[in-house]
Protein backbone atom coordinates (compact mmCIF):
# COMPACT_ATOMS: atom_id res chain seq x y z
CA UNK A 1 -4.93 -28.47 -88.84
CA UNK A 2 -2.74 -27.28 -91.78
CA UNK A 3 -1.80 -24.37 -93.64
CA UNK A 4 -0.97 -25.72 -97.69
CA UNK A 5 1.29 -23.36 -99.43
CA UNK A 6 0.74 -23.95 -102.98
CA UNK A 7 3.60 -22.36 -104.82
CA UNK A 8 1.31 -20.64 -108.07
CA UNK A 9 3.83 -17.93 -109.02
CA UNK A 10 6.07 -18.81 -112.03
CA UNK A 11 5.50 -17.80 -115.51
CA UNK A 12 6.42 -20.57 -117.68
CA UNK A 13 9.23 -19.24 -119.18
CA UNK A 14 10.51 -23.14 -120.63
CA UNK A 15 7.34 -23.84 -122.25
CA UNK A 16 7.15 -20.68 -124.87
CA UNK A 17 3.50 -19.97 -123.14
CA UNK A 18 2.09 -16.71 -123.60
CA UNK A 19 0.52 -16.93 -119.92
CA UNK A 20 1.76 -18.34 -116.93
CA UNK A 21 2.20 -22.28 -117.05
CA UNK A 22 -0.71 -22.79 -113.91
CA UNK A 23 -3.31 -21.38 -116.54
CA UNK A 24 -2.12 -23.84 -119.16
CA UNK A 25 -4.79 -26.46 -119.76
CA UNK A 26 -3.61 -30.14 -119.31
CA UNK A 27 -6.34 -32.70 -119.51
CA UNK A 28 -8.95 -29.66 -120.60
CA UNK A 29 -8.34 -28.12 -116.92
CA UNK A 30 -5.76 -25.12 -116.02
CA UNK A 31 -2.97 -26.79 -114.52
CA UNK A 32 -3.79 -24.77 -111.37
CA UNK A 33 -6.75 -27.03 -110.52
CA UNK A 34 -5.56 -30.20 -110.15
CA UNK A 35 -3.88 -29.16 -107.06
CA UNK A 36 -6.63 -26.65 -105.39
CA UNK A 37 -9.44 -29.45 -105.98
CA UNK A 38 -6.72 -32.47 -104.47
CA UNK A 39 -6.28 -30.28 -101.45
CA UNK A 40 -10.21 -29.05 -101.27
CA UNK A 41 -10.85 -32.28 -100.21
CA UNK A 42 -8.22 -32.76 -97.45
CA UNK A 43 -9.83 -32.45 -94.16
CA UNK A 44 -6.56 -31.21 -92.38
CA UNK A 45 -6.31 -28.50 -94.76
CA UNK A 46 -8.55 -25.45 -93.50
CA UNK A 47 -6.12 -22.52 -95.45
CA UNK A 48 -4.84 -22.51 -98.52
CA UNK A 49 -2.27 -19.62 -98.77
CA UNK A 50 -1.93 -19.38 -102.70
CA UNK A 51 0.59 -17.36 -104.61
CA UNK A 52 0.35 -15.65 -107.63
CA UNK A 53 2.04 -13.96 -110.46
CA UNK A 54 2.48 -10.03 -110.99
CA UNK A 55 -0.95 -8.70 -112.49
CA UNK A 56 -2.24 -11.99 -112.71
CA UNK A 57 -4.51 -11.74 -109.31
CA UNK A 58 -8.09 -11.57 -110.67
CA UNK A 59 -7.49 -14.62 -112.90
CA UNK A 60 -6.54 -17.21 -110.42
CA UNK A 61 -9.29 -15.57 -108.28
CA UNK A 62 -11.55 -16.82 -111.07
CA UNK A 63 -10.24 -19.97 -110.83
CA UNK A 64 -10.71 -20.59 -107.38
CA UNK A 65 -14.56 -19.06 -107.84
CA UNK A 66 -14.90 -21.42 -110.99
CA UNK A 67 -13.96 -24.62 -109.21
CA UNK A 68 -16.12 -23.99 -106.60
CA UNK A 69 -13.28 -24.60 -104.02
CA UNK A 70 -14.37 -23.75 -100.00
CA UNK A 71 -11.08 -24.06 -98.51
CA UNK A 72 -10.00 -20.65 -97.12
CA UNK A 73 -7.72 -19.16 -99.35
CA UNK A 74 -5.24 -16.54 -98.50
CA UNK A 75 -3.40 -14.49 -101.53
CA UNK A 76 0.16 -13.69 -101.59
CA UNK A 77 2.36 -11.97 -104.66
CA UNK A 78 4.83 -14.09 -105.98
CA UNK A 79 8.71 -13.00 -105.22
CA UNK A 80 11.15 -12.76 -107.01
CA UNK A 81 12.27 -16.40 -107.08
CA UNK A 82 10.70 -19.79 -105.16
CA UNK A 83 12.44 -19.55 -102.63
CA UNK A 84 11.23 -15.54 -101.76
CA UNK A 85 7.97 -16.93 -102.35
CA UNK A 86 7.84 -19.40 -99.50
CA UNK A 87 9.37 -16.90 -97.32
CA UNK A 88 6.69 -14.87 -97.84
CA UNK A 89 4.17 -16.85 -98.35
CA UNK A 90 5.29 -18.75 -94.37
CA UNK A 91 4.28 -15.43 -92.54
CA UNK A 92 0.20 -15.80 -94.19
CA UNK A 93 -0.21 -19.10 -92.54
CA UNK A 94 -2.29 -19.14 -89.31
CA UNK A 95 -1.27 -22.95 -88.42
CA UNK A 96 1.55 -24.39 -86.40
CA UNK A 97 1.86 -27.00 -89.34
CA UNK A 98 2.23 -26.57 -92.78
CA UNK A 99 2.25 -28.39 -96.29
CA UNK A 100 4.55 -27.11 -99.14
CA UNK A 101 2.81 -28.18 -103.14
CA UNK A 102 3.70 -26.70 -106.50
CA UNK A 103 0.76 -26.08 -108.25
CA UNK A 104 3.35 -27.20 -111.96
CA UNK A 105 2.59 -30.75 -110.13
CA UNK A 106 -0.98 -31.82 -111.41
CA UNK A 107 -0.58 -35.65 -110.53
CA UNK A 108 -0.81 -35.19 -106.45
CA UNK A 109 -3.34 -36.88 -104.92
CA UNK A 110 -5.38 -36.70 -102.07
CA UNK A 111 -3.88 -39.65 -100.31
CA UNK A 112 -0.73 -38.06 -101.46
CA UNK A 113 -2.21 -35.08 -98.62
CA UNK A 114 -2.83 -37.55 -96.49
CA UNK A 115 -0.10 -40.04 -95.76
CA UNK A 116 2.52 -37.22 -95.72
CA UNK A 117 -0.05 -35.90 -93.07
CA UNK A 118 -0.09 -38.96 -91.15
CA UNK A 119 3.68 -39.41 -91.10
CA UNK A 120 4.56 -39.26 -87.18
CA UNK A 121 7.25 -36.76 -88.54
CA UNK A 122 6.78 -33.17 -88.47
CA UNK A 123 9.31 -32.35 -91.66
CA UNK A 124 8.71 -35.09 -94.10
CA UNK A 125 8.90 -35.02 -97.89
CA UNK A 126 7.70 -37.61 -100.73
CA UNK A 127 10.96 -38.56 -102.24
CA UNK A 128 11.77 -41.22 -104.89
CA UNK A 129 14.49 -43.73 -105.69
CA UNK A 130 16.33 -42.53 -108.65
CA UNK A 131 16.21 -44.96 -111.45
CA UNK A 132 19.50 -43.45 -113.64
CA UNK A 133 22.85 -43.02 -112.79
CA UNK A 134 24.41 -39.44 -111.84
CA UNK A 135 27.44 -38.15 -111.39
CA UNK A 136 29.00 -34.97 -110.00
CA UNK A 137 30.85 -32.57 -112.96
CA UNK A 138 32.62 -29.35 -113.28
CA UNK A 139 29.79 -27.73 -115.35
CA UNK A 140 32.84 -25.10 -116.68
CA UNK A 141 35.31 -27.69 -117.62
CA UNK A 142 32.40 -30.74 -118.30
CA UNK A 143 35.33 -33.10 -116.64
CA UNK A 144 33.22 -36.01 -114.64
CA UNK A 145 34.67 -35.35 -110.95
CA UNK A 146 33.60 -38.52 -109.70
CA UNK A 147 30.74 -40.98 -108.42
CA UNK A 148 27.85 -41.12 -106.42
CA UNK A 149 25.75 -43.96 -104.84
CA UNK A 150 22.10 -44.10 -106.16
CA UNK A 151 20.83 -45.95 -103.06
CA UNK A 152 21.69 -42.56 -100.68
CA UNK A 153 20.25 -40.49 -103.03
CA UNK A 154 16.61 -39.64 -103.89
CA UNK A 155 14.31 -37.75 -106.03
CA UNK A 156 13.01 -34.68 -104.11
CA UNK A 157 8.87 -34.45 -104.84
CA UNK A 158 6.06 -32.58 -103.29
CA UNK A 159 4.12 -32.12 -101.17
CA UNK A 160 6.03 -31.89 -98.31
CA UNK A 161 5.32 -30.88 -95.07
CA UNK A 162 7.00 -28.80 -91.75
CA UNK A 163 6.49 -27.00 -88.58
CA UNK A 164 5.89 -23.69 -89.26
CA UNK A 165 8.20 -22.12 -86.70
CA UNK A 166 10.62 -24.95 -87.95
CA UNK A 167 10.17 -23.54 -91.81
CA UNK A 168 10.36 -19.73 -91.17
CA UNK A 169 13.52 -20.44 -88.90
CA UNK A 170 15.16 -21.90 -91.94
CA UNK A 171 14.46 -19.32 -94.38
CA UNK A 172 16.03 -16.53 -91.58
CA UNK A 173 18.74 -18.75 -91.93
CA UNK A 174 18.64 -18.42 -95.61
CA UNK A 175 18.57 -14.98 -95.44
CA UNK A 176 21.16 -14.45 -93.02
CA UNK A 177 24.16 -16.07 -95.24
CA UNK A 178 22.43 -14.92 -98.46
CA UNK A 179 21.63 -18.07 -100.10
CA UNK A 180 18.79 -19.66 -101.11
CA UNK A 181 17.23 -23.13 -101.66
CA UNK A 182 15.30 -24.77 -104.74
CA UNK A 183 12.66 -26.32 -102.62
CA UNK A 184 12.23 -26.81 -98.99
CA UNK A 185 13.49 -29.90 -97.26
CA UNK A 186 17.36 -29.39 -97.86
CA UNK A 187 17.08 -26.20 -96.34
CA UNK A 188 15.32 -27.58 -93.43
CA UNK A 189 18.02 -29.69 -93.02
CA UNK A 190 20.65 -27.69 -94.08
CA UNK A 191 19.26 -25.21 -90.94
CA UNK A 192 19.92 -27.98 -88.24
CA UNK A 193 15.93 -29.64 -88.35
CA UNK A 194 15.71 -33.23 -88.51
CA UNK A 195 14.08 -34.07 -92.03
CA UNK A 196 12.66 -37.51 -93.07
CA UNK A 197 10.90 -38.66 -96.65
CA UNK A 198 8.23 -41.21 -97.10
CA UNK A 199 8.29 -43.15 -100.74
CA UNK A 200 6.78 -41.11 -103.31
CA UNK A 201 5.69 -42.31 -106.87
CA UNK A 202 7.39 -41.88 -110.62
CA UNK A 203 4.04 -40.45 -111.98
CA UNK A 204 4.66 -37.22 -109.53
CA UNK A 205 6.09 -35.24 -112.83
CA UNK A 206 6.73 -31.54 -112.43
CA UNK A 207 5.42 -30.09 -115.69
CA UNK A 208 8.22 -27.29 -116.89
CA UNK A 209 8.43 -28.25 -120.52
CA UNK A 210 6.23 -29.38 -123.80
CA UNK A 211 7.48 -33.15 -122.93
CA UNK A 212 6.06 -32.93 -119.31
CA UNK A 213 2.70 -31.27 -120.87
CA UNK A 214 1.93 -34.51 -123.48
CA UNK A 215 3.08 -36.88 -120.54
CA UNK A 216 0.78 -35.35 -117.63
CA UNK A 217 -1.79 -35.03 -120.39
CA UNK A 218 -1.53 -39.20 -120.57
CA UNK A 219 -0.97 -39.90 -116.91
CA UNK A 220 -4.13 -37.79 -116.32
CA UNK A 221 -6.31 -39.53 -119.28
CA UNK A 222 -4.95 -43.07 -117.76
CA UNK A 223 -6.18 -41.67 -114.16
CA UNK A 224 -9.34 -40.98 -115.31
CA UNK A 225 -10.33 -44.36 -116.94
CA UNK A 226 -9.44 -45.70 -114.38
CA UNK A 227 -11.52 -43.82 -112.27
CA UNK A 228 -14.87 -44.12 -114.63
């Protein structure tokens, strides 16, 4: 069985909201939900350890009790960055195995859940081609320092998944030079654990600005005609 931590802690900052971005309603649903309700419905997932934002407790409570969601969930304040919050966030889950979501991406699906689950890997991530050049740059200077190939590089999406003991070692390892991570599997890695991606999808959007609001909003309209 699995542990999902569903990273539910920032506050929205880039889109000018006067609440944090999960309560934002895309698709007439708080952004929060698409996520909870994908993962409700995983049978591998039996806890749901799910952060949340300073004073802000009681409302995601009340969205959990609103969508009716019977997963286990487990309640951890946010820290003081993402990466904090998945350190603390490891030491609440009671299963060997865990999955890492972001609640700010509302497109997962349940098979999503379920072929990262089936992946005979234990740290796996959804990753994506990239479809644009980039480049490394001095960001002081904004001199172009070189070139890099697209075909070793991907787009790192969620969910991903880990061994627990495997996760928590790499945060300690974090910790111990001071530095921390932007998501998950480069630290892994980065710690000495072998780390492998399965192909994940362009639609996998992680909504931080007004842009990524009115294009979830279509992806999510499109996903639900299709559906009817």
């Amino acid at each position: 069985m699995y542990s999902l931590i569903l990273l539910n802690g920032g506050v929205g900052a880039r889109l000018g909201a006067n609440s944090p971005k999960q309560f934002l309603k895309v698709h007439g649903m708080p952004v929060l939900v698409y996520s909870l309700v994908a993962a409700n419905e995983v049978a591998e997932i039996d806890q749901i350890v799910l952060n949340y934002p300073a004073g802000w407790l009681d409302d995601v409570k009340a969205i959990v009790r609103d969508y009716a969601i019977s997963t286990k969930v487990t309640y951890v304040e946010a820290g003081t960055s993402r990466h904090d919050s998945v350190a603390r966030m490891v030491d609440a889950c009671t299963n060997d195995s865990v999955l890492v979501h972001e609640s700010a991406r509302p497109m997962v699906t349940v098979e999503d859940f379920t072929r990262l689950i089936a992946s005979e890997h234990d740290n796996c991530s959804l990753m994506s081609p990239i479809a644009f050049t980039v480049a490394p740059v001095d960001a002081v200077s904004g001199r172009v320092t070189g070139s890099l190939e697209r075909d070793r590089l991907r787009n790192v999406q969620l969910p991903q998944k880990f061994l627990r003991a495997d996760l928590k070692a790499s945060h300690e390892f974090a910790a111990e030079r001071g530095i921390e991570y932007t998501e998950d599997a480069t630290l892994v890695a980065a710690a000495g654990h072998d780390v492998f991606f399965i192909d994940g999808n362009e639609s996998n959007l992680k909504v931080t600005g007004p842009v990524d609001v009115q294009i979830a909003n279509v992806l999510l309209r499109s996903r639900q005609d299709a559906d009817e």
